[in-house]
Protein backbone atom coordinates (compact mmCIF):
# COMPACT_ATOMS: atom_id res chain seq x y z
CA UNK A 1 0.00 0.00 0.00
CA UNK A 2 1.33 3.74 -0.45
CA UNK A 3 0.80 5.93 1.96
CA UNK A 4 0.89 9.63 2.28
CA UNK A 5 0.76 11.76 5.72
CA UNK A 6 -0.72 14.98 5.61
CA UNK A 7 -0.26 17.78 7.84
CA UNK A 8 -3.18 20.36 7.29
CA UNK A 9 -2.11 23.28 8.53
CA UNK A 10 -3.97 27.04 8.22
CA UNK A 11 -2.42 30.41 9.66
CA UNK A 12 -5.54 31.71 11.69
CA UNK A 13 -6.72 30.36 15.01
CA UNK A 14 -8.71 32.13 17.18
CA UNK A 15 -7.67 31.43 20.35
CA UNK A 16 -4.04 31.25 18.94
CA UNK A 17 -3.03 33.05 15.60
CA UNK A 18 -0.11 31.66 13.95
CA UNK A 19 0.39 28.96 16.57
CA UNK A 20 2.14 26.93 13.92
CA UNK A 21 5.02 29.40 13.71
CA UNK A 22 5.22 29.61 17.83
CA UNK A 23 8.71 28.43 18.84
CA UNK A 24 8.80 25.14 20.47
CA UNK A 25 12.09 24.12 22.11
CA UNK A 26 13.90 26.21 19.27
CA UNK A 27 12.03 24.84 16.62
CA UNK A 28 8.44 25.63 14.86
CA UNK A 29 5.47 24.19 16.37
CA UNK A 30 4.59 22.39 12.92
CA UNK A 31 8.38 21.63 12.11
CA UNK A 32 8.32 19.39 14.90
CA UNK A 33 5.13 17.90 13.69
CA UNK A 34 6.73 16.93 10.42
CA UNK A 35 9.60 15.66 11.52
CA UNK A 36 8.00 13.91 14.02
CA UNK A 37 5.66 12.12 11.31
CA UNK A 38 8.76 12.15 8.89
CA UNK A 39 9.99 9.27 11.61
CA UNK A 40 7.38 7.03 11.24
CA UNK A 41 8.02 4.24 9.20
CA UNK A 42 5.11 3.61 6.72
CA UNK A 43 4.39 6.81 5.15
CA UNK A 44 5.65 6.73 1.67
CA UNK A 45 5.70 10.93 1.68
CA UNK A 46 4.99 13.99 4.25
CA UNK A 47 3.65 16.74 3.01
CA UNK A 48 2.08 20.44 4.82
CA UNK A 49 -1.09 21.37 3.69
CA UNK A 50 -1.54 25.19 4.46
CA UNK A 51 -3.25 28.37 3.37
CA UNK A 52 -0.62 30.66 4.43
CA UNK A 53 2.77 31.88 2.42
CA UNK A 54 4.41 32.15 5.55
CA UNK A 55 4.11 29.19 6.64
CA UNK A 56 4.01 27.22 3.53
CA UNK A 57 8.17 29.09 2.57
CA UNK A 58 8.71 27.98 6.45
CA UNK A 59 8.12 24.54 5.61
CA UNK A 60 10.70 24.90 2.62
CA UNK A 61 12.99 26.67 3.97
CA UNK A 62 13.81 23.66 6.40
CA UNK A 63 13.55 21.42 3.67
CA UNK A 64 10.39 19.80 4.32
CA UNK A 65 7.04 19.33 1.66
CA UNK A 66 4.01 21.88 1.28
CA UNK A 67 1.48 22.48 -0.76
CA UNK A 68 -0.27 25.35 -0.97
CA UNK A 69 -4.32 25.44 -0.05
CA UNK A 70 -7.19 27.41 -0.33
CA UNK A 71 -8.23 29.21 3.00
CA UNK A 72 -11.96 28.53 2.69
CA UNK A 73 -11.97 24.80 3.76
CA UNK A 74 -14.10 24.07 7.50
CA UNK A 75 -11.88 21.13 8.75
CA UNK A 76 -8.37 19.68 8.25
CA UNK A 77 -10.15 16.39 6.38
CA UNK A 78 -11.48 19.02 3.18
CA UNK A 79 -7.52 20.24 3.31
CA UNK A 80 -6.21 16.87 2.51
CA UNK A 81 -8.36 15.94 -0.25
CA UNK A 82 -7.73 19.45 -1.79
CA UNK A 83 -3.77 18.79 -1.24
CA UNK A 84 -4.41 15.65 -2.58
CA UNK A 85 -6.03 16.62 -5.58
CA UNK A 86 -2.89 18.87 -6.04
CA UNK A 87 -0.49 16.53 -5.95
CA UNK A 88 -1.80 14.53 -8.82
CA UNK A 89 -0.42 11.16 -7.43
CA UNK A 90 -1.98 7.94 -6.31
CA UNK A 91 -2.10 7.04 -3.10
CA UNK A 92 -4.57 4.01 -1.20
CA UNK A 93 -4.43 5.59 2.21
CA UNK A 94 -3.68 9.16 3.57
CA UNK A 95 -3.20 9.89 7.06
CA UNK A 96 -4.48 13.03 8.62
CA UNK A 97 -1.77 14.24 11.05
CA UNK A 98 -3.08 17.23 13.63
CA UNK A 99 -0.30 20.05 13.00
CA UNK A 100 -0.74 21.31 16.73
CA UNK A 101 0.65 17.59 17.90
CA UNK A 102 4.73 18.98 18.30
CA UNK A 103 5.41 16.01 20.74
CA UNK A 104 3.59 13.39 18.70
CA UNK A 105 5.26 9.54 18.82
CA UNK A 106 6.16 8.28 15.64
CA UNK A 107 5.01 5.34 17.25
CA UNK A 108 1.92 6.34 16.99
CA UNK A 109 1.09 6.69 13.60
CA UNK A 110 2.60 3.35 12.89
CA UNK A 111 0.13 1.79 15.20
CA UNK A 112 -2.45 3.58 12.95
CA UNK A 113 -0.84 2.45 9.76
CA UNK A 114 -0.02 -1.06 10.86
CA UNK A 115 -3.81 -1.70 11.24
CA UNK A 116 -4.96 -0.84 7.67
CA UNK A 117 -6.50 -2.89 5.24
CA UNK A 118 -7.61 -2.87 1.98
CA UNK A 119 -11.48 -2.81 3.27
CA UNK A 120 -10.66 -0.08 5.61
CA UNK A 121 -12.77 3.02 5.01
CA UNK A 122 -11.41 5.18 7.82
CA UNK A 123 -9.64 4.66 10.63
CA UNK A 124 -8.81 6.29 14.25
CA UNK A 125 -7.75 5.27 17.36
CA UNK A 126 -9.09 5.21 21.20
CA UNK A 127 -6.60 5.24 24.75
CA UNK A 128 -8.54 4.26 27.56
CA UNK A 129 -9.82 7.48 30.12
CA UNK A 130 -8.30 6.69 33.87
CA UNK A 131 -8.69 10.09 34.89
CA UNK A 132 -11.90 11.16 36.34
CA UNK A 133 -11.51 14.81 35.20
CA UNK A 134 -11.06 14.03 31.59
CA UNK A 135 -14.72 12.05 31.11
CA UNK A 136 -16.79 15.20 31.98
CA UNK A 137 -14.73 17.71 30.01
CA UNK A 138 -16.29 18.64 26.50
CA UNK A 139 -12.91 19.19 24.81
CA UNK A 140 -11.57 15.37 25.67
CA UNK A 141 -13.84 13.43 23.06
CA UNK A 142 -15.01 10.09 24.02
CA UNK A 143 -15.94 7.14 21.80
CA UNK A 144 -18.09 3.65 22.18
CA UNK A 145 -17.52 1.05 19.32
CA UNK A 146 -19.28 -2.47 19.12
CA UNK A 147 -17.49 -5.75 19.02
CA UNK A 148 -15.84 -5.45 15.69
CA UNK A 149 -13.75 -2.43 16.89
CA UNK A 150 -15.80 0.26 14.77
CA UNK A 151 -17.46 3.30 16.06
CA UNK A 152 -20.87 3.44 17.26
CA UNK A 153 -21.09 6.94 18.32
CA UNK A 154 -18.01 9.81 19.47
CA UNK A 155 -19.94 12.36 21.86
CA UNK A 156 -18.22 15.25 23.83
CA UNK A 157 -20.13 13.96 26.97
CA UNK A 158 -19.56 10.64 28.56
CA UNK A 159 -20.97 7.82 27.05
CA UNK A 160 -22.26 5.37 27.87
CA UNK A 161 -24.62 7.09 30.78
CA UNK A 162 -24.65 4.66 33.80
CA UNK A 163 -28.45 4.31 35.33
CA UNK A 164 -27.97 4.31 39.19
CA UNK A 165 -24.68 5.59 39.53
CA UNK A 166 -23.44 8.54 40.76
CA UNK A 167 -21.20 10.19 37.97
CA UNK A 168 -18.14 9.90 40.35
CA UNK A 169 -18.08 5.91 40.44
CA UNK A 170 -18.96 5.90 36.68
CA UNK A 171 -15.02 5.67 35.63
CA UNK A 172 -14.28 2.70 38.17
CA UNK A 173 -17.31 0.74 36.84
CA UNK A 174 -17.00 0.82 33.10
CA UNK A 175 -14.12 1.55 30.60
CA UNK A 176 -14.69 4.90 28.97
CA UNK A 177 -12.42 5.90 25.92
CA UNK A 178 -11.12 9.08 24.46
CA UNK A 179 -10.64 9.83 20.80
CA UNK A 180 -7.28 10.37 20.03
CA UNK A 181 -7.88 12.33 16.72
CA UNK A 182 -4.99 10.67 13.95
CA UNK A 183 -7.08 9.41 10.73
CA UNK A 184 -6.46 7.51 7.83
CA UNK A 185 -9.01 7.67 5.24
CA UNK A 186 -9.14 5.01 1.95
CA UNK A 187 -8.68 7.31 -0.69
CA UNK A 188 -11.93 6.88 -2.59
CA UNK A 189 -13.49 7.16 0.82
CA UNK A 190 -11.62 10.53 1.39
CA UNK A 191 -13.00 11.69 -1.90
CA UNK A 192 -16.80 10.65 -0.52
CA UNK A 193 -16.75 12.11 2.78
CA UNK A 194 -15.43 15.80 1.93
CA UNK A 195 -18.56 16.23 -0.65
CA UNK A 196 -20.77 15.44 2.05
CA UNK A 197 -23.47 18.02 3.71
CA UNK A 198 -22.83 18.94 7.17
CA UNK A 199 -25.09 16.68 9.33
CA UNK A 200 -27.36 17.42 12.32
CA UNK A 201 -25.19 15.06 14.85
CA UNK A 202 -22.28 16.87 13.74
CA UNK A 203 -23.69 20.32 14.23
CA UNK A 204 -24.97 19.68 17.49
CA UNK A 205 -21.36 18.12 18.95
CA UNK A 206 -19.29 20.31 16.94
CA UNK A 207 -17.67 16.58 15.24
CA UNK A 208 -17.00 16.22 11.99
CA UNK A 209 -16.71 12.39 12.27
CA UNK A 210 -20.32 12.43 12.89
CA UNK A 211 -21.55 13.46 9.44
CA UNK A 212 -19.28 10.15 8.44
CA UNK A 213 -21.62 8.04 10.53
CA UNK A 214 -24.63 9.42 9.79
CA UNK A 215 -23.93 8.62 5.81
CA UNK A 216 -23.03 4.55 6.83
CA UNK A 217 -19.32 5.26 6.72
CA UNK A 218 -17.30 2.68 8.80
CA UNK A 219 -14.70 4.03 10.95
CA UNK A 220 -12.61 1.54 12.42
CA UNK A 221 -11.62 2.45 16.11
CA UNK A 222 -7.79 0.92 17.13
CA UNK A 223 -6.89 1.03 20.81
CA UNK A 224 -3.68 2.87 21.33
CA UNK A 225 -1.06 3.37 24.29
CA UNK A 226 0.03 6.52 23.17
CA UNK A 227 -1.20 10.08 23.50
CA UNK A 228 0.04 13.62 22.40
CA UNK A 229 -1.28 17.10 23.60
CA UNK A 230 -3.16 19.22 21.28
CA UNK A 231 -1.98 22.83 22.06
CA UNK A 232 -4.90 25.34 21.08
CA UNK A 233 -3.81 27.99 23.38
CA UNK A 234 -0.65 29.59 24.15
CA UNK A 235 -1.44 28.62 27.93
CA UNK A 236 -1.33 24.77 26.43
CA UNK A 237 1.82 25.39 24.78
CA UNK A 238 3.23 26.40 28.02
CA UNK A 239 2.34 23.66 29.78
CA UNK A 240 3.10 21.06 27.09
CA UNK A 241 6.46 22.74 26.97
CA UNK A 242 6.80 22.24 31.00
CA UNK A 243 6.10 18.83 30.92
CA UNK A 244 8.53 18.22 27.93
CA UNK A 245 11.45 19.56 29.85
């Protein structure tokens, strides 16, 4: 199979603008994203997908890939398929790589990648929630999936609700997961989902991944050890950077 990673990357953010040029250790926040991917064995070709000169002559000027985008696209999965388009190459699987990930294992996306198959559609991955604090807060998204590892439902609220228990015994009774948000998509599949209409799940949890369920997508759910911090704030960056020293 050939694989491509895919960095989709855009300049504005509103609680941080231009996060992907913040300095991180000495290095750009998105250069260590790429060379972080870059390490994991697998990917056939890296490649930024942004909307921004800056960041797009960044990219070249430490020798990595980027392709220019438009700046009119609602989530990182429409980037891809545009920068795929671009590129003009075949490819069976492309993995979505989250450009605010600076510490992310290369590790990881080989996990991702090792689990493919030609009847994949998409794929993710899960990590088991042990702390309490993380299965009531909105912004850590939690997943069920049935017995053949694909997703029934991702909801920013815990899920499953459990009838006669008090929420603070719910995490020592059942095993809740969190969506840890690295995709691959099939190609074709890629192609299917971006032309789709936002749905009324996804509008009402803010989840893209949603509208992919509601049209009978499969999206295969792997369980994964590993887990990197998404910085959308420059107070996350700080902390991240805390932890990482």
């Amino acid at each position: 199979m050939k694989i491509i990673g895919i960095i989709p990357v855009r300049f504005e953010s509103t609680r941080f603008p231009g996060k992907a040029l913040a300095d991180v250790n000495g290095k750009s926040m998105v250069q260590r994203v790429y060379e972080q991917a870059s390490g994991a064995s697998g990917l056939d070709q890296v490649i930024v997908a942004t909307d921004h000169h800056k960041i797009f002559e960044h990219i070249r000027d430490f020798g990595g890939e980027a392709c220019m985008t438009g700046n009119h696209h609602p989530s990182g999965t429409d980037r891809c398929r545009e920068a795929l388009e671009k590129l003009g190459q075949h490819y069976d699987f492309i993995v979505n790589i989250q450009g605010d990930e600076p510490f992310i294992d290369p590790g990881q996306i080989e996990e991702l990648i090792q689990g493919l198959n030609p009847s994949t559609q998409i794929a993710t991955q899960a990590r088991l929630i042990e702390d309490p604090d993380k299965l009531t807060d909105p912004n850590c998204v939690k997943v069920i999936f049935n017995k053949q590892g694909n997703a029934v439902y991702f909801s920013r609220s815990p899920v499953p609700h459990l009838r006669n228990l008090s929420k603070d015994q719910w995490i020592r009774h059942f095993h809740f997961y969190q969506h840890i948000g690295l995709y691959a998509y099939r190609a074709d599949i890629l192609k299917e989902v971006t032309g789709l209409p936002v749905s009324p799940l996804e509008k009402a949890e803010g989840l893209e991944q949603l509208r992919w369920l509601e049209n009978s997508f499969t999206i295969e759910v792997l369980l994964t050890r590993y887990y990197a911090d998404g910085i959308d704030t420059p107070e996350d960056l700080a902390k991240t950077l805390a932890e990482h020293t």
